[in-house]
PDB file of N, CA and C in Angstrom:
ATOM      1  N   UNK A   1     -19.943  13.833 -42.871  1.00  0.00           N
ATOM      2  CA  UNK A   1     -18.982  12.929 -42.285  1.00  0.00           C
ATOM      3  C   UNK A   1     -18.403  13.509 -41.003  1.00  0.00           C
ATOM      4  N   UNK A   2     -18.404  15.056 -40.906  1.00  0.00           N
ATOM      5  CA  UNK A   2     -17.686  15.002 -39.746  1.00  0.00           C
ATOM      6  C   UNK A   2     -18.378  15.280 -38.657  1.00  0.00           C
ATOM      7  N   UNK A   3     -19.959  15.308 -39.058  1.00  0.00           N
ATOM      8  CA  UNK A   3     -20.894  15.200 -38.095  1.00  0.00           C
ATOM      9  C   UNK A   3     -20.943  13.819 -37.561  1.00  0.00           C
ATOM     10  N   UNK A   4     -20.292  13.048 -37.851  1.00  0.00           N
ATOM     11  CA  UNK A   4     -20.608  11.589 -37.704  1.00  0.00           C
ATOM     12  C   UNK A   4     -19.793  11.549 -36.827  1.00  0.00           C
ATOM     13  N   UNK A   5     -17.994  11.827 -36.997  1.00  0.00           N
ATOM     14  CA  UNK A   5     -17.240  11.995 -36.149  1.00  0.00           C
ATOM     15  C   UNK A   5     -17.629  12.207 -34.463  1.00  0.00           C
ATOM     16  N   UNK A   6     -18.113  13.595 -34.510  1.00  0.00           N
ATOM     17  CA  UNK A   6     -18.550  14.813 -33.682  1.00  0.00           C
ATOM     18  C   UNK A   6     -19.108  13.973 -32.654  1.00  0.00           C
ATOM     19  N   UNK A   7     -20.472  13.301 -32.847  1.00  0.00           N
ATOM     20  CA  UNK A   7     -21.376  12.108 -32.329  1.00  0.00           C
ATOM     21  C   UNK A   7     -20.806  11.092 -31.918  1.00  0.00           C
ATOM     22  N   UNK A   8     -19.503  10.545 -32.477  1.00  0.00           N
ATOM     23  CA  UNK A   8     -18.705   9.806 -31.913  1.00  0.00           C
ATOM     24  C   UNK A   8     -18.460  10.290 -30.953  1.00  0.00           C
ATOM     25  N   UNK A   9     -17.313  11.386 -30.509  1.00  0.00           N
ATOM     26  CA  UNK A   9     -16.724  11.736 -29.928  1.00  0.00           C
ATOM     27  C   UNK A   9     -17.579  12.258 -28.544  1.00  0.00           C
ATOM     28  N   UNK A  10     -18.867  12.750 -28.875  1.00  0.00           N
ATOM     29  CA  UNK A  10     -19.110  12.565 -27.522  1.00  0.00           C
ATOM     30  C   UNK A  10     -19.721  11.813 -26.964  1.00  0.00           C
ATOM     31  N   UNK A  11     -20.087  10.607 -27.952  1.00  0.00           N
ATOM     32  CA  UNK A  11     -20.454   9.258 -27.466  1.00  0.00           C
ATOM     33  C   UNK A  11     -18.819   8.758 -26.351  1.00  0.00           C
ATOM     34  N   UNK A  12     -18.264   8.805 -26.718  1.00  0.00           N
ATOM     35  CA  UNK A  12     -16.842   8.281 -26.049  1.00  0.00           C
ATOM     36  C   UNK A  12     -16.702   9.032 -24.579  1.00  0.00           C
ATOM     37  N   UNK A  13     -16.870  10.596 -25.210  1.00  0.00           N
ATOM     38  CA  UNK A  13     -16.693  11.449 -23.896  1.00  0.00           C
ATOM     39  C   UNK A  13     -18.007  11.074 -22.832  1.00  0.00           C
ATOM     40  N   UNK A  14     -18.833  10.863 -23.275  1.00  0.00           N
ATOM     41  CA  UNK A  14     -20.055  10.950 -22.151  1.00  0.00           C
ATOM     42  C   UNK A  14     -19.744   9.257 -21.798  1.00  0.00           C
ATOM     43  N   UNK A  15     -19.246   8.386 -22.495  1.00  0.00           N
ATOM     44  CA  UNK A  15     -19.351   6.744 -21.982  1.00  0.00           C
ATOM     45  C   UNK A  15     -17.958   7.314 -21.088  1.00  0.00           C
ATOM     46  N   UNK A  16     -16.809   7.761 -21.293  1.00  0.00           N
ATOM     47  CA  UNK A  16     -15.914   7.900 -20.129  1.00  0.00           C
ATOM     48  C   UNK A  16     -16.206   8.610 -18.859  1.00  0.00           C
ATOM     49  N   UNK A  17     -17.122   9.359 -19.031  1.00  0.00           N
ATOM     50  CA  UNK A  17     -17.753  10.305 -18.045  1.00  0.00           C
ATOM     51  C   UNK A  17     -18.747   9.337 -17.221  1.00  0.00           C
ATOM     52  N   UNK A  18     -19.624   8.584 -17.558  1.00  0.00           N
ATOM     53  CA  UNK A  18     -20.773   8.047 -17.015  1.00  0.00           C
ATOM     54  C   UNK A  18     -19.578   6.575 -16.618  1.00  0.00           C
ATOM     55  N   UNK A  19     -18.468   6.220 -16.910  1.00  0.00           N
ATOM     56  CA  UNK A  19     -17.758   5.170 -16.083  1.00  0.00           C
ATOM     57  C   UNK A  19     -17.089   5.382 -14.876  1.00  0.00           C
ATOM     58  N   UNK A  20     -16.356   6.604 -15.012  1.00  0.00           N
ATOM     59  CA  UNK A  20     -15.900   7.590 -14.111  1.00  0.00           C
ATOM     60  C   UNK A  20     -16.738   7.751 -13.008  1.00  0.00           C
ATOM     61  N   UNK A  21     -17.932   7.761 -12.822  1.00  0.00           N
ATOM     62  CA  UNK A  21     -18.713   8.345 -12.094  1.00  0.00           C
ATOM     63  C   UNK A  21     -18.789   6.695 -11.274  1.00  0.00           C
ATOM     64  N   UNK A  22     -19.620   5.830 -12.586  1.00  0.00           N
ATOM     65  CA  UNK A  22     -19.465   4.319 -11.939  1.00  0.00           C
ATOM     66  C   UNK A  22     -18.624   3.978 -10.833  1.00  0.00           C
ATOM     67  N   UNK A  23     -17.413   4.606 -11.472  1.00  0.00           N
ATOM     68  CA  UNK A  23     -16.088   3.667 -11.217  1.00  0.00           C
ATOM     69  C   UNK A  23     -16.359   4.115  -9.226  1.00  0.00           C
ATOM     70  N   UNK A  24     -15.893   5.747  -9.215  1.00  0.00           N
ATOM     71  CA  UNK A  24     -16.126   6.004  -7.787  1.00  0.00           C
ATOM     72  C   UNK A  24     -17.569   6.141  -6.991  1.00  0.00           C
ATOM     73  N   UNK A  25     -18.794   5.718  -7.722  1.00  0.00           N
ATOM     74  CA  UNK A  25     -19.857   5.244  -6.732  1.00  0.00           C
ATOM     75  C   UNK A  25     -19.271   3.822  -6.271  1.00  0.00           C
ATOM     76  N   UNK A  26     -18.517   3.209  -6.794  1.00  0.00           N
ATOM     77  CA  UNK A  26     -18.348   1.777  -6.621  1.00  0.00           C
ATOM     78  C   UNK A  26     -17.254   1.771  -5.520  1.00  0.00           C
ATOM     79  N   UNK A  27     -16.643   2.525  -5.658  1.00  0.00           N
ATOM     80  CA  UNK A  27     -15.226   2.758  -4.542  1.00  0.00           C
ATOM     81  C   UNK A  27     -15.762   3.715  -3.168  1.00  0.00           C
ATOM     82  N   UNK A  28     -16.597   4.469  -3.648  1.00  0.00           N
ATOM     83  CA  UNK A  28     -17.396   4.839  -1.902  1.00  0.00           C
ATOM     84  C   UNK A  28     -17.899   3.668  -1.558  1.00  0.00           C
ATOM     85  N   UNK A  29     -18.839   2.865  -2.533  1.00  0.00           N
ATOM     86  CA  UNK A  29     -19.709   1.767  -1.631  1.00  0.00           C
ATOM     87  C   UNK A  29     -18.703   0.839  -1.345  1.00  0.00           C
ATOM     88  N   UNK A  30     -17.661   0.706  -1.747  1.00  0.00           N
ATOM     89  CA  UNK A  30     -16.390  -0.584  -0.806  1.00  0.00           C
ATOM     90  C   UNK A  30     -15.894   0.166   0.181  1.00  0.00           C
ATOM     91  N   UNK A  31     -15.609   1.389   0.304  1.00  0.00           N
ATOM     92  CA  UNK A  31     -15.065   2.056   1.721  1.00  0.00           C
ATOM     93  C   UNK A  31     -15.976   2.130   2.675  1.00  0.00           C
ATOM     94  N   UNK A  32     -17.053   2.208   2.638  1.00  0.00           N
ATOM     95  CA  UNK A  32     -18.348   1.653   3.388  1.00  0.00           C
ATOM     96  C   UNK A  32     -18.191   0.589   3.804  1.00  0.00           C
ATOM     97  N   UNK A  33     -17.821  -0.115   3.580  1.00  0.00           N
ATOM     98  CA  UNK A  33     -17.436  -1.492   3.801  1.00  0.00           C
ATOM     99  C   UNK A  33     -16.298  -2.277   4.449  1.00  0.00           C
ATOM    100  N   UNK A  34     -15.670  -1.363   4.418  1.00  0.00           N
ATOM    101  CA  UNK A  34     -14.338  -1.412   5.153  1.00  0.00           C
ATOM    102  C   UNK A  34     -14.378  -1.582   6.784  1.00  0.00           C
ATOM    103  N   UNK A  35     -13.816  -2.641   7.053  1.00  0.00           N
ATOM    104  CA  UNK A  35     -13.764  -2.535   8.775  1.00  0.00           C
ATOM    105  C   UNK A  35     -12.452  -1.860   9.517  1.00  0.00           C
ATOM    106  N   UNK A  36     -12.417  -0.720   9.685  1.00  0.00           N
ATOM    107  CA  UNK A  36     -11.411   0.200  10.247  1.00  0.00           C
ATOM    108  C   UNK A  36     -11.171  -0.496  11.821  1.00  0.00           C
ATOM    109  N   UNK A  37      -9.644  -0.446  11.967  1.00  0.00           N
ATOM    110  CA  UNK A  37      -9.670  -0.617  13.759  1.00  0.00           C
ATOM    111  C   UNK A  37      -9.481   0.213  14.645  1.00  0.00           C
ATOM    112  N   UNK A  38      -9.787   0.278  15.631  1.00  0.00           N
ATOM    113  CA  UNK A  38      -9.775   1.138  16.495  1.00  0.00           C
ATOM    114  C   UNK A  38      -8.413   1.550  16.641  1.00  0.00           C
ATOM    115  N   UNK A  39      -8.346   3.230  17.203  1.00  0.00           N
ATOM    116  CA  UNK A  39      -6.935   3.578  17.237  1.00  0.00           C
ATOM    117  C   UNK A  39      -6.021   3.108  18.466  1.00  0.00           C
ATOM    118  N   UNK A  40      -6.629   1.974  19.003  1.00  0.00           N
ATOM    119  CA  UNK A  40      -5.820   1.974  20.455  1.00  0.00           C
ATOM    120  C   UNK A  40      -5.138   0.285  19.243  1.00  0.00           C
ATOM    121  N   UNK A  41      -6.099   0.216  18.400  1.00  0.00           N
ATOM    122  CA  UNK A  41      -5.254  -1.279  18.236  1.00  0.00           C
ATOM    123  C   UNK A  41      -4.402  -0.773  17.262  1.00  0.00           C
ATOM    124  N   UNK A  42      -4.506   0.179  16.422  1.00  0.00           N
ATOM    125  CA  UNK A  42      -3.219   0.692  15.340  1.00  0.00           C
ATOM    126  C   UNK A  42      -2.019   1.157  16.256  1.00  0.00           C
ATOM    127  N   UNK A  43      -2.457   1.877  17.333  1.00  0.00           N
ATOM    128  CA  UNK A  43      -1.252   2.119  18.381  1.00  0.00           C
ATOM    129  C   UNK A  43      -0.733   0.795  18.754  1.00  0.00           C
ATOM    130  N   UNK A  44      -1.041   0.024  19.284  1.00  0.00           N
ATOM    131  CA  UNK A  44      -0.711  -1.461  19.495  1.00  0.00           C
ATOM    132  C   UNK A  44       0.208  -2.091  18.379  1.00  0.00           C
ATOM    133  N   UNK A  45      -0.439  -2.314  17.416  1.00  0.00           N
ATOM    134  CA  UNK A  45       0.317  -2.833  16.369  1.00  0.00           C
ATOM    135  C   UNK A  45       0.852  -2.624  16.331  1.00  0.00           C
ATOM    136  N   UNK A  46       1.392  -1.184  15.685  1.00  0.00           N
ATOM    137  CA  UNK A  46       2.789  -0.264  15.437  1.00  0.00           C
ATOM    138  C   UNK A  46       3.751  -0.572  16.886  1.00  0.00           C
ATOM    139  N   UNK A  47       3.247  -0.403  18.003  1.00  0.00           N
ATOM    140  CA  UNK A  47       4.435  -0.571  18.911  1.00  0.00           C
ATOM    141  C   UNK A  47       4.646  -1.853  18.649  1.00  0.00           C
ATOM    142  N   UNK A  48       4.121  -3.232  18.675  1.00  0.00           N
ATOM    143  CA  UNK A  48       4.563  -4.408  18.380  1.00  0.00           C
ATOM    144  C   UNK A  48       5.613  -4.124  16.785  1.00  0.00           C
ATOM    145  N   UNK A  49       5.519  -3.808  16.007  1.00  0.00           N
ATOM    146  CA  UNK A  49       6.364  -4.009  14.574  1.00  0.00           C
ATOM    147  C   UNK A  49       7.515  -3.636  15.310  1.00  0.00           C
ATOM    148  N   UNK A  50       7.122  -1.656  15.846  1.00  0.00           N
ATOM    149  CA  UNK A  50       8.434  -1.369  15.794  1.00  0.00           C
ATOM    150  C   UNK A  50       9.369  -2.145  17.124  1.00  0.00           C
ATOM    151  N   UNK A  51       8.642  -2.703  18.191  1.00  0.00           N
ATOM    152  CA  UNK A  51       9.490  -3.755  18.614  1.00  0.00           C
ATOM    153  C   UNK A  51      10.448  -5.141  17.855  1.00  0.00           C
ATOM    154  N   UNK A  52       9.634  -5.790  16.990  1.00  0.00           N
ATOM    155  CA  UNK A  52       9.880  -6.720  16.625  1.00  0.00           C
ATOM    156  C   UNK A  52      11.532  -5.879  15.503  1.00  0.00           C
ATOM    157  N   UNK A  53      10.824  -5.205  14.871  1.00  0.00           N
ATOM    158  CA  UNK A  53      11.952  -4.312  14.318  1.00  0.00           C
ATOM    159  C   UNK A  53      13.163  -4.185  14.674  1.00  0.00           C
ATOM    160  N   UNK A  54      13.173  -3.466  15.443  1.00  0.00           N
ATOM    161  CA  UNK A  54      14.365  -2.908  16.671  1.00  0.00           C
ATOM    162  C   UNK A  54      15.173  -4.478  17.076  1.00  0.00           C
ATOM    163  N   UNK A  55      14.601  -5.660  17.556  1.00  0.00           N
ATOM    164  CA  UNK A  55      14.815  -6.796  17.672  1.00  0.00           C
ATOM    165  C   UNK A  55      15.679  -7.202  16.962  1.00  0.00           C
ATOM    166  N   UNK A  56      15.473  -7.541  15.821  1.00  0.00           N
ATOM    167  CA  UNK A  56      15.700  -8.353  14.842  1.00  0.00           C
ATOM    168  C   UNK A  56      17.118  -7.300  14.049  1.00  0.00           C
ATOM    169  N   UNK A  57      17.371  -6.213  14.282  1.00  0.00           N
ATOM    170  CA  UNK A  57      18.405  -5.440  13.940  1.00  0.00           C
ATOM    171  C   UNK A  57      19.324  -5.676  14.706  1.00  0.00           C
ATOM    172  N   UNK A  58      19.144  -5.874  15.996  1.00  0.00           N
ATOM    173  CA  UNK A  58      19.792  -5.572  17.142  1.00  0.00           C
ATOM    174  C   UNK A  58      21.007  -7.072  16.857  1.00  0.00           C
ATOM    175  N   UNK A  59      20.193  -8.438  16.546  1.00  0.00           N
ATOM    176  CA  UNK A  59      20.269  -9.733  15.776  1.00  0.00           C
ATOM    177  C   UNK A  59      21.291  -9.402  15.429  1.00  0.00           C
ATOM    178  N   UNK A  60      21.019  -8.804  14.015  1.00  0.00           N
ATOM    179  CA  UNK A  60      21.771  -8.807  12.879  1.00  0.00           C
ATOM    180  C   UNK A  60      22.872  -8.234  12.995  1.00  0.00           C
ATOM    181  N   UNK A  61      22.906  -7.247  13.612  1.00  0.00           N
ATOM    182  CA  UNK A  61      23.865  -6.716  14.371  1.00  0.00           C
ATOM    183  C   UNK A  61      25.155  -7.569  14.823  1.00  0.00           C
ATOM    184  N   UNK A  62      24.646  -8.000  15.530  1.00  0.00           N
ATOM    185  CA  UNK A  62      25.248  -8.958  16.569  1.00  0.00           C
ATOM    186  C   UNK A  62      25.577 -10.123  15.941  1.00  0.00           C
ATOM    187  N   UNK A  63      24.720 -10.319  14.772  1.00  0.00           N
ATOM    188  CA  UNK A  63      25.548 -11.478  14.197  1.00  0.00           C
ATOM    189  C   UNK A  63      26.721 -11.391  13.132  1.00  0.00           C
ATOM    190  N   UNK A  64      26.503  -9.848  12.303  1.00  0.00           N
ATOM    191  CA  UNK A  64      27.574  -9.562  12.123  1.00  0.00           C
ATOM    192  C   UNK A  64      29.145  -9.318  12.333  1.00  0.00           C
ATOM    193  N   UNK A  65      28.668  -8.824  13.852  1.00  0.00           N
ATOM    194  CA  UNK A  65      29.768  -8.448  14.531  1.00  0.00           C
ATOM    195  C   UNK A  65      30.297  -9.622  14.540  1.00  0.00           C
ATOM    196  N   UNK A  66      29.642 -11.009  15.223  1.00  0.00           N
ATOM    197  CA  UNK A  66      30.476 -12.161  15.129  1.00  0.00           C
ATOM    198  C   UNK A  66      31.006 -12.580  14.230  1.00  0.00           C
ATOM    199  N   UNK A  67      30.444 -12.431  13.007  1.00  0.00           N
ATOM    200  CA  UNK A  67      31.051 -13.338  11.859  1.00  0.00           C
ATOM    201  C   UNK A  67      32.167 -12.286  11.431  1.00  0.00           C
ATOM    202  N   UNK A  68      32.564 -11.068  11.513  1.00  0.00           N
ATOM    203  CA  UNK A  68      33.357 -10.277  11.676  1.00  0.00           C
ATOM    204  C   UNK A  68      34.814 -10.887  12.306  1.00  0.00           C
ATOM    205  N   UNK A  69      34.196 -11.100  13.653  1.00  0.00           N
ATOM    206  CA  UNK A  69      35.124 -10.990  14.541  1.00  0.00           C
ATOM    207  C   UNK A  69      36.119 -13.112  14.498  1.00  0.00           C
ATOM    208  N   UNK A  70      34.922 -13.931  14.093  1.00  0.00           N
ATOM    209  CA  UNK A  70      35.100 -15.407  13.362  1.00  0.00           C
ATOM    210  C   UNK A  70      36.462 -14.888  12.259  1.00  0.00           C
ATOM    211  N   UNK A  71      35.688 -14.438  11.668  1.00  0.00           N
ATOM    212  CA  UNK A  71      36.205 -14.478   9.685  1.00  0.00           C
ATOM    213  C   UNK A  71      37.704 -13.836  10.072  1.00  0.00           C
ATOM    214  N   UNK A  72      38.221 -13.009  10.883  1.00  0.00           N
ATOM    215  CA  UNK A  72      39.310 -12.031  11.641  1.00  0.00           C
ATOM    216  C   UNK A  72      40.274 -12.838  11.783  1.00  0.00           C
ATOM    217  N   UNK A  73      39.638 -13.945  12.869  1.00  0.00           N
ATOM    218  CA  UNK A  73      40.919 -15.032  13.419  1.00  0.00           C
ATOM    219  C   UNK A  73      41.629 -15.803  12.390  1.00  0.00           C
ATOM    220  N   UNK A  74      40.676 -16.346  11.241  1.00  0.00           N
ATOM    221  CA  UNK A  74      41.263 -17.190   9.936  1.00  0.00           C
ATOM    222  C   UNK A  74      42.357 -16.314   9.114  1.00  0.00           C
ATOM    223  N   UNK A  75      42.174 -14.959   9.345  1.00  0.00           N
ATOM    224  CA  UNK A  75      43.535 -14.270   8.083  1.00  0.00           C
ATOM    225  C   UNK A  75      44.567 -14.409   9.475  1.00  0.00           C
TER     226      UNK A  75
END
C-alpha cells in the first residue's frame, strides 16, 4: 500500500513539473509576441501623462481654492 502511495506521489510531482515547464514555454511564446514600442514613443507618452497630470491638479487646485474661498463668504 504504501508503494501505491509513493507512485502517486510522483505521479503528481512529475504532472506538476511537466505543467510548470508547459506553463512557461507558453509565456515565452506570448512574449514573443508582444509588440514593444519604441523608446522615443514611451518617452512621449510619459511626457504627455505627466502633462495631462500636472494639469488636471493644477484644476483641482484651483477649484478648491474657489469653493474655499465661495463657501467663506456664506459663514
Amino acid at each position: 500500500m504504501s508503494t501505491e502511495k509513493k507512485v502517486q506521489a510522483d505521479t503528481k510531482t512529475t504532472s506538476f513539473k511537466d505543467s510548470m515547464i508547459t506553463y512557461f514555454k507558453g509565456v515565452k511564446a506570448e512574449w514573443s509576441k508582444v509588440s514593444w514600442p519604441t523608446r522615443r514613443q514611451v518617452i512621449v507618452e510619459t511626457g504627455v501623462v505627466l502633462v495631462v497630470v500636472t494639469f488636471f491638479t493644477i484644476v483641482i487646485f484651483l477649484m478648491d481654492k474657489f469653493f474655499i474661498f465661495v463657501l467663506g463668504l456664506i459663514k
